[in-house]
Protein backbone atom coordinates (compact mmCIF):
# COMPACT_ATOMS: atom_id res chain seq x y z
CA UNK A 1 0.00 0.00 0.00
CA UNK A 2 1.53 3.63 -0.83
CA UNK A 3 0.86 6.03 1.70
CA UNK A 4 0.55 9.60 0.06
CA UNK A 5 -0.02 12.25 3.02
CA UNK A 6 -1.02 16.01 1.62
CA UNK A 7 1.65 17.57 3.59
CA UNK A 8 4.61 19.64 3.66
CA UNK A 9 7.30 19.51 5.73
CA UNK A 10 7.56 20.63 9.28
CA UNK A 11 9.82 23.86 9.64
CA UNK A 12 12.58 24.35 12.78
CA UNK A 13 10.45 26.79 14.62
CA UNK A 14 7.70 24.43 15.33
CA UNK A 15 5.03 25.79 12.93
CA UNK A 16 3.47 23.89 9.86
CA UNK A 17 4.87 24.88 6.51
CA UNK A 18 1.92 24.99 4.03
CA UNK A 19 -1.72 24.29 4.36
CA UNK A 20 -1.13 20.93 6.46
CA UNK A 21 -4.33 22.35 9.19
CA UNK A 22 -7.63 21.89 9.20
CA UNK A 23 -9.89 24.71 7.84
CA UNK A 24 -11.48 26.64 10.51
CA UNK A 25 -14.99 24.63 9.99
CA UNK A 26 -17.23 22.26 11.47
CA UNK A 27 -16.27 19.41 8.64
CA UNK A 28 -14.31 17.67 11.22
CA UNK A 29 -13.88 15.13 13.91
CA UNK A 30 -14.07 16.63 17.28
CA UNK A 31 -12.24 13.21 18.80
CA UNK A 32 -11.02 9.76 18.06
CA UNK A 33 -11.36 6.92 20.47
CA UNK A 34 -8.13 4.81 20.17
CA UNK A 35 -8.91 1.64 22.05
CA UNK A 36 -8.59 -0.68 24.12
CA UNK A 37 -10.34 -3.27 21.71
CA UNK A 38 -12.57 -5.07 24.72
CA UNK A 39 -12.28 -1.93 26.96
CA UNK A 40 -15.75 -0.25 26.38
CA UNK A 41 -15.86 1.29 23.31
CA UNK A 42 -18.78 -0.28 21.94
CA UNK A 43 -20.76 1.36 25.26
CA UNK A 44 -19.05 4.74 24.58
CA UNK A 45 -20.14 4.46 21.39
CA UNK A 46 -23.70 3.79 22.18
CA UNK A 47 -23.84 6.60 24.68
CA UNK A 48 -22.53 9.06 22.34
CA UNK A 49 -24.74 7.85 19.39
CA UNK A 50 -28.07 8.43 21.94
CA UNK A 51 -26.84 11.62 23.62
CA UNK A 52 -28.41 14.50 21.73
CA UNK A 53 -25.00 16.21 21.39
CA UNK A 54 -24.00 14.16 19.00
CA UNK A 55 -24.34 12.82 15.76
CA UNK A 56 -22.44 9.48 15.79
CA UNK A 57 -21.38 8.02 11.98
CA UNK A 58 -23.47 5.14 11.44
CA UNK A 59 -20.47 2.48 11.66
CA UNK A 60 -18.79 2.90 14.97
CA UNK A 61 -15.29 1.57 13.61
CA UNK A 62 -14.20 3.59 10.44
CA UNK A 63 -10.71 1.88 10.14
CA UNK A 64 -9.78 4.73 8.38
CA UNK A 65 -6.02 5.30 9.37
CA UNK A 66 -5.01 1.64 9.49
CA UNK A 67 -7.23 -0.09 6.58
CA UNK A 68 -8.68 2.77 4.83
CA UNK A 69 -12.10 1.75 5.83
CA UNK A 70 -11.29 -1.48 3.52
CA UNK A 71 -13.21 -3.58 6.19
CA UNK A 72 -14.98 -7.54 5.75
CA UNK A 73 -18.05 -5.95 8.21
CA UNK A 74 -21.17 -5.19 6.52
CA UNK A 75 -22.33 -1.67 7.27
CA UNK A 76 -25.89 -1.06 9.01
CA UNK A 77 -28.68 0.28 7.22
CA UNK A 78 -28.71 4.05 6.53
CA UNK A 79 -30.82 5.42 9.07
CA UNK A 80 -31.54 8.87 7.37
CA UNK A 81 -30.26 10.85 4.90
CA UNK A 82 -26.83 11.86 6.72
CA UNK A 83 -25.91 8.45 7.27
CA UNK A 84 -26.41 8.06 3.48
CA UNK A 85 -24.39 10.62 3.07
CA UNK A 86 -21.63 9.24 5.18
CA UNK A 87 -21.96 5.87 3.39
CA UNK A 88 -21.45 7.64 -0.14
CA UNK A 89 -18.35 9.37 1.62
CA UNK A 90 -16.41 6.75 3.10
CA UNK A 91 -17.05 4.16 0.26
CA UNK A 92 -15.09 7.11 -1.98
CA UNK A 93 -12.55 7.48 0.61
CA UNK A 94 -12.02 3.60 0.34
CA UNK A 95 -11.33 3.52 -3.18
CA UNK A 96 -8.23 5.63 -2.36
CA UNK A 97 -4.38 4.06 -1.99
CA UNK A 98 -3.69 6.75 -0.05
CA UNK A 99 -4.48 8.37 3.57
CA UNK A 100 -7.18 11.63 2.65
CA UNK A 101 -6.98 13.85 5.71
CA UNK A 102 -9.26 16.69 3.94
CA UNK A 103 -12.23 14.10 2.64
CA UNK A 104 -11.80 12.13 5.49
CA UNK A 105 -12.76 16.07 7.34
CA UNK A 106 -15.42 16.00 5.31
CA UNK A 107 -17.46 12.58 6.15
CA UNK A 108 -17.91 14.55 10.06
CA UNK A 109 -20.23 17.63 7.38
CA UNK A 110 -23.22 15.75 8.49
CA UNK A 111 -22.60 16.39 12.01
CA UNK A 112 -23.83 20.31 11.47
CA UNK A 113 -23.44 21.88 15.03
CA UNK A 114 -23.47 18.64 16.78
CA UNK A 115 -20.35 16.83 18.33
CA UNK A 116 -18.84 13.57 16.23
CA UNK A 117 -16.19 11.27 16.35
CA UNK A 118 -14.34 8.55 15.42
CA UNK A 119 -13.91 5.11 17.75
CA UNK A 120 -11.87 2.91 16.53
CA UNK A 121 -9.81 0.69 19.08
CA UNK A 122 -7.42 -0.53 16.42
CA UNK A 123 -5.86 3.33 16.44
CA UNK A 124 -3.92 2.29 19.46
CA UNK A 125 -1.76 0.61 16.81
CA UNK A 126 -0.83 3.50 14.61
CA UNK A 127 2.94 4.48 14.54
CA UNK A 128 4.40 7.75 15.38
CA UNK A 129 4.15 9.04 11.85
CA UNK A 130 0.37 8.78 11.42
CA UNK A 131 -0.04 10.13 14.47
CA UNK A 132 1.92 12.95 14.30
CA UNK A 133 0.38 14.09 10.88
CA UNK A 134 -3.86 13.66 12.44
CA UNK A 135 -2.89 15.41 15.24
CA UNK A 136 -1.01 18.37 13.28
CA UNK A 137 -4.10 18.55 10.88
CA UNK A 138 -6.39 18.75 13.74
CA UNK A 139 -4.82 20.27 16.14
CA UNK A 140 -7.93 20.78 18.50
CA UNK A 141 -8.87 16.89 18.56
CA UNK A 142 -9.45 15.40 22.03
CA UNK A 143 -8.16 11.76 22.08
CA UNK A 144 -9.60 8.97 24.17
CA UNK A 145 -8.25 6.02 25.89
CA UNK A 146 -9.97 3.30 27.60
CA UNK A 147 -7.88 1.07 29.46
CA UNK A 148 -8.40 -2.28 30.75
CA UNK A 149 -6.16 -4.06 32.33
CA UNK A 150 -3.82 -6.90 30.25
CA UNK A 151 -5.20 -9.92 31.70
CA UNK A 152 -8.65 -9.47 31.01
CA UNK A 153 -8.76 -7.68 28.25
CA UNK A 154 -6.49 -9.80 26.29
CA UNK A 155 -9.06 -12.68 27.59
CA UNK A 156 -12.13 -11.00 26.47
CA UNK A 157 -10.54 -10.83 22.56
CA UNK A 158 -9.57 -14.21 22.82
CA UNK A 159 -13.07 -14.88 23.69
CA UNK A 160 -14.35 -12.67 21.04
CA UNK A 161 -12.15 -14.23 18.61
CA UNK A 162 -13.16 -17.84 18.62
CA UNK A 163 -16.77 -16.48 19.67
CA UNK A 164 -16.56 -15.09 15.90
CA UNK A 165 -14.46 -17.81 14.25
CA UNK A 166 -11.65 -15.35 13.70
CA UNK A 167 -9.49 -17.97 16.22
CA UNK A 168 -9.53 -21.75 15.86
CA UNK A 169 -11.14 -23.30 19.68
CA UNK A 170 -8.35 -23.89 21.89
CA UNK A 171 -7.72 -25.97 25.63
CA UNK A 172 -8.81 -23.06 27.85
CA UNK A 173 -6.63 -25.29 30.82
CA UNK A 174 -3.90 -25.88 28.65
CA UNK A 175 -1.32 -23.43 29.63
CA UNK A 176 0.91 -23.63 26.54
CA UNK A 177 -1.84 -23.77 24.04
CA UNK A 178 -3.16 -20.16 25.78
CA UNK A 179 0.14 -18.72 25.50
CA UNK A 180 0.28 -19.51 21.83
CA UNK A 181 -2.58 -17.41 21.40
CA UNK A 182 -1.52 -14.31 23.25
CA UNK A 183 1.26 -14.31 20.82
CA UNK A 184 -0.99 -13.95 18.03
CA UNK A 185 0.63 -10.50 16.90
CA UNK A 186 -3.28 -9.40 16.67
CA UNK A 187 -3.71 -9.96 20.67
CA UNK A 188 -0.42 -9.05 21.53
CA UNK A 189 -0.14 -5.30 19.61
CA UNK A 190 -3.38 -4.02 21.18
CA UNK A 191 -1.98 -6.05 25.17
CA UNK A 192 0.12 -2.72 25.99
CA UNK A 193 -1.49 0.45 27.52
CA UNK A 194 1.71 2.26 28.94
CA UNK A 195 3.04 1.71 25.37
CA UNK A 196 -0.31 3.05 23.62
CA UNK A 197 -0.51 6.08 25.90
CA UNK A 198 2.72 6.99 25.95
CA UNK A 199 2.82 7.59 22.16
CA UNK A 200 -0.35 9.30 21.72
CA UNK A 201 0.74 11.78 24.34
CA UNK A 202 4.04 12.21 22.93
CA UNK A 203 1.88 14.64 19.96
CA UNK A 204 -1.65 15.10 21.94
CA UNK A 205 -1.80 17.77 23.93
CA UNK A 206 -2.09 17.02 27.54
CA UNK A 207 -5.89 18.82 28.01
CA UNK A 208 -6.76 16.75 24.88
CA UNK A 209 -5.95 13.58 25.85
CA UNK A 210 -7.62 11.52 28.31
CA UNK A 211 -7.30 7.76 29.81
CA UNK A 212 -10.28 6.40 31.21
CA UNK A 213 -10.64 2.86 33.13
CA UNK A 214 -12.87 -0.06 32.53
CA UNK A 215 -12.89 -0.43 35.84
CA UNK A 216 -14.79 2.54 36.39
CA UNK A 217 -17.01 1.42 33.33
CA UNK A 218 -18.00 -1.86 35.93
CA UNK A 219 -17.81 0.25 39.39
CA UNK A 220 -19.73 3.58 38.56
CA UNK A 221 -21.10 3.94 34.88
CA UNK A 222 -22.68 6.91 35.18
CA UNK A 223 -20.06 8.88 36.82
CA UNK A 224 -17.73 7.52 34.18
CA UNK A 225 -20.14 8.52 31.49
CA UNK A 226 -20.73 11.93 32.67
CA UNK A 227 -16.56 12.66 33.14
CA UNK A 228 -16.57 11.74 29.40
CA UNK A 229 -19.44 14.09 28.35
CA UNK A 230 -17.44 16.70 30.42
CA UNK A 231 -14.05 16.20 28.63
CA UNK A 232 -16.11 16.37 25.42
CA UNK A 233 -17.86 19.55 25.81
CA UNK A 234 -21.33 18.11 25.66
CA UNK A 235 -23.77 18.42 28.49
CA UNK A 236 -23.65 15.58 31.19
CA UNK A 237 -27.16 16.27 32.50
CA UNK A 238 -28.91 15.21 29.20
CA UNK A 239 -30.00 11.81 28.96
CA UNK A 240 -28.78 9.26 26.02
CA UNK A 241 -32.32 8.94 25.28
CA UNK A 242 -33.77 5.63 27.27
CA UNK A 243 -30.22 3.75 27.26
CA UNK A 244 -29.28 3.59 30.80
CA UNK A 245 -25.38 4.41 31.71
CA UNK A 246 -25.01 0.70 32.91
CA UNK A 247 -26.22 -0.64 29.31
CA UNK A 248 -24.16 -3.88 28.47
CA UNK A 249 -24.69 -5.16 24.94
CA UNK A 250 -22.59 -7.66 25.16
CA UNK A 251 -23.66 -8.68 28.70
CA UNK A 252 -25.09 -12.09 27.44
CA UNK A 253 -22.34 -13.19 25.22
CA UNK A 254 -20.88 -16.46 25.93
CA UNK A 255 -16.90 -15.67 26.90
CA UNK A 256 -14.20 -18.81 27.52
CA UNK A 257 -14.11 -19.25 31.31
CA UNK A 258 -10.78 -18.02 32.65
CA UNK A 259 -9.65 -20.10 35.89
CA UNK A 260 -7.40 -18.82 38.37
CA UNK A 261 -4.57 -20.93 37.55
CA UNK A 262 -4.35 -19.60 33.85
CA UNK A 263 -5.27 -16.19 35.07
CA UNK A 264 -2.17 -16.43 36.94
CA UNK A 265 -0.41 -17.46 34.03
CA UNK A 266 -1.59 -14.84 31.84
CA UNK A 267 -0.32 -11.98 34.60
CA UNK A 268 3.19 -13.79 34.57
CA UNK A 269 3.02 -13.33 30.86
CA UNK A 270 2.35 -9.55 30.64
CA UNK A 271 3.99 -8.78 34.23
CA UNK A 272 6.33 -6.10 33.00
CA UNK A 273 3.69 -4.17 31.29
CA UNK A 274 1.32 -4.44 34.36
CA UNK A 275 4.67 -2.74 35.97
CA UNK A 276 5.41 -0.41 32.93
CA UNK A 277 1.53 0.73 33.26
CA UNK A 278 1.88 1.47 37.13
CA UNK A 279 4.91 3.60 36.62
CA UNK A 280 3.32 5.72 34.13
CA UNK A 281 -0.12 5.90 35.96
CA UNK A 282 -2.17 4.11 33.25
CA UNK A 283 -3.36 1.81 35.62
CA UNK A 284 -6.29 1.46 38.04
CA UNK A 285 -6.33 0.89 41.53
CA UNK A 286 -7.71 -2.72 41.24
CA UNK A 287 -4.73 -3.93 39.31
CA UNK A 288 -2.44 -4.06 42.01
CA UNK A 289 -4.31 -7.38 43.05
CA UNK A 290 -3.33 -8.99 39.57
CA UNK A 291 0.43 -9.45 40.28
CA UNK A 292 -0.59 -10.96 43.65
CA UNK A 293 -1.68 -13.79 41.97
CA UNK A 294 1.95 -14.40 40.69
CA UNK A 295 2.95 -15.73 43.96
CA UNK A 296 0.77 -18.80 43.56
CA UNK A 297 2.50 -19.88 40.15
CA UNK A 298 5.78 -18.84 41.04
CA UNK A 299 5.31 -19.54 44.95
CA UNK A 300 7.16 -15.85 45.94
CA UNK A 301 5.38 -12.67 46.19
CA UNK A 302 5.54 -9.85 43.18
CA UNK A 303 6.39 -6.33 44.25
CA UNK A 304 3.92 -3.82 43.26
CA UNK A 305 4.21 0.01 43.78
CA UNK A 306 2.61 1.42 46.62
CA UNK A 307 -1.24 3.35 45.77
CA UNK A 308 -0.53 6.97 45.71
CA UNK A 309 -4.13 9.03 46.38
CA UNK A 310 -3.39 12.44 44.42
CA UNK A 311 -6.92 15.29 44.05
CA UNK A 312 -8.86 14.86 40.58
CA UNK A 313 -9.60 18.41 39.35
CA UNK A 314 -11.95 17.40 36.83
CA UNK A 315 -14.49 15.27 39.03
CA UNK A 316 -13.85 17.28 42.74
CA UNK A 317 -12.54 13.91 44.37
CA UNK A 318 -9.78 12.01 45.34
CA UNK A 319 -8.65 9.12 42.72
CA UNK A 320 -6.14 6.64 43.59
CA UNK A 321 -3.01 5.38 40.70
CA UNK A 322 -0.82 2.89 41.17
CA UNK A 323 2.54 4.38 41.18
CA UNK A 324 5.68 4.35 42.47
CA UNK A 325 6.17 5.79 45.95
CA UNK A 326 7.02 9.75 43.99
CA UNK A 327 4.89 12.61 44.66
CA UNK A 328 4.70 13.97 41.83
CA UNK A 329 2.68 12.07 39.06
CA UNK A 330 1.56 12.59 35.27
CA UNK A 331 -1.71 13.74 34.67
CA UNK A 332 -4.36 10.89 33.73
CA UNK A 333 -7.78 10.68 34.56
CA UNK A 334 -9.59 7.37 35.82
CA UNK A 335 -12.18 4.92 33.04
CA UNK A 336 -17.61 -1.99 28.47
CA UNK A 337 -17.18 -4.27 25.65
């Protein structure tokens, strides 16, 4: 695939050379949604797409950036005559061998005045060179990230996988045969948050980037919901029509049962990014009890950084990350598949 970007190159004093930006109109994402694949973005996507703020494209996962919307998923029926518009856009876009920044502007026109965004979990897998070039073409665009810690989430895709035939059925007991499959360079890419997060940030501003925790998508859904709205500019106090903030589509899905031997296992397996994640405060409280379970496979205990409770501006209370015993920590904010 050639990869044609309509840019010109970056000058030394930090400004764009050209027109590389934007135009100053409402043809644009306001935010992407970068992942975690299995760590709620199919609920934010629902809440947003209810919410009268927002006008939500009628696919939630565009693809854009890493297939060029060249996906196997058939796309719902039009509802009305912007998501027919939005169909006619993106199935243009597609036709392209080449990344479209201004078109791909354009597919947010039937947004009008409303808020509108892309979620698309496989984002968290862009390099440093798309990034860069989205974020210096919009340079206003909020970025979301919700994490969920390694263990489960990398579960829940497995799950999903062979749920959808997209993973041959596997021993669920057998140790090595599990391993295998969180090898699968499709599970393993999308199994590291401090990695994700740390290059999004690296070219996101840090009011326009936020992590959120699936944690807080099980604990408190409605809190987490309105800190979202609140990041997004949108008003918390309106209701996503009749869909409730604990609304679980994928509540009754069958999902391979995950014993605490292999659970074990699995935290062994992605132990230094469950210590990478703590250290850079993408973690949530309740993953400090994931290492613990270390000590029954390997029969000694894992050290895990001390909880440091540090004042949440946005929501008015105190949060608690997992980080190293510092006093000074990097800005993150606390957030169902």
């Amino acid at each position: 695939m050639s990869w044609a970007w309509p840019f010109k190159a970056r000058v030394g004093n930090g400004h764009d050379e050209g027109n590389n930006r934007c135009p100053a109109c409402d043809a644009r994402p306001d935010f992407l949604c970068v992942g975690a694949q299995k760590g709620g973005t199919s609920w934010l996507y629902q809440q947003l797409g209810s919410h009268p703020d927002f006008w939500m494209p009628p696919i939630k996962e565009l693809h854009y950036f890493d297939k060029l919307s060249r996906t196997k998923a058939a796309p719902p029926r039009p509802r009305d005559e912007r998501d027919l518009c939005f169909m006619e856009g993106i199935r243009s876009l597609s036709g392209q061998s080449h990344i479209d920044l201004e078109n791909y502007a354009r597919l947010f026109e039937p947004k009008g005045s409303l808020l509108s965004g892309d979620i698309s979990p496989t984002y968290s897998m862009l390099n440093d060179e798309i990034i860069e070039r989205i974020v210096s073409y919009f340079p206003n665009l909020k970025v979301i990230f919700l994490a969920r810690d390694p263990v489960d989430r990398a579960w829940s895709q497995l799950s999903m996988g062979v749920r959808l035939g997209m993973i041959s059925p596997f021993d669920v007991t057998d140790i090595e045969e599990v391993i295998q499959n969180l090898l699968n360079p499709g599970v393993l890419s999308l199994s590291h948050p401090s990695k994700i997060v740390a290059r999004w940030k690296r070219y996101v501003r840090p009011d326009r980037f936020r992590t959120y925790f699936f944690d807080d998508l099980e604990r408190n859904p409605t809190e987490l919901r309105r800190s979202i709205l609140h990041f997004l500019g949108s008003d918390p106090e309106k209701p996503s029509g009749r869909l409730k903030a604990d609304y679980n589509s994928d509540a009754g899905r069958k999902k391979l049962r995950l014993t605490d031997k292999v659970r074990a296992h699995i935290a062994r397996f992605f132990k230094d990014e469950l210590r990478a994640c703590a250290t850079s405060s993408v973690s949530s409280p309740s993953w400090s009890t994931i290492l613990i379970s270390l000590s029954r496979v390997t029969g000694s205990p894992e050290p895990w950084p001390e909880p440091v409770h540090r004042y949440n501006k946005e929501t008015r209370s105190p949060s608690t990350v997992i980080a190293p015993c510092v006093r000074s920590i990097p800005h993150a904010n606390g957030s169902k598949d």
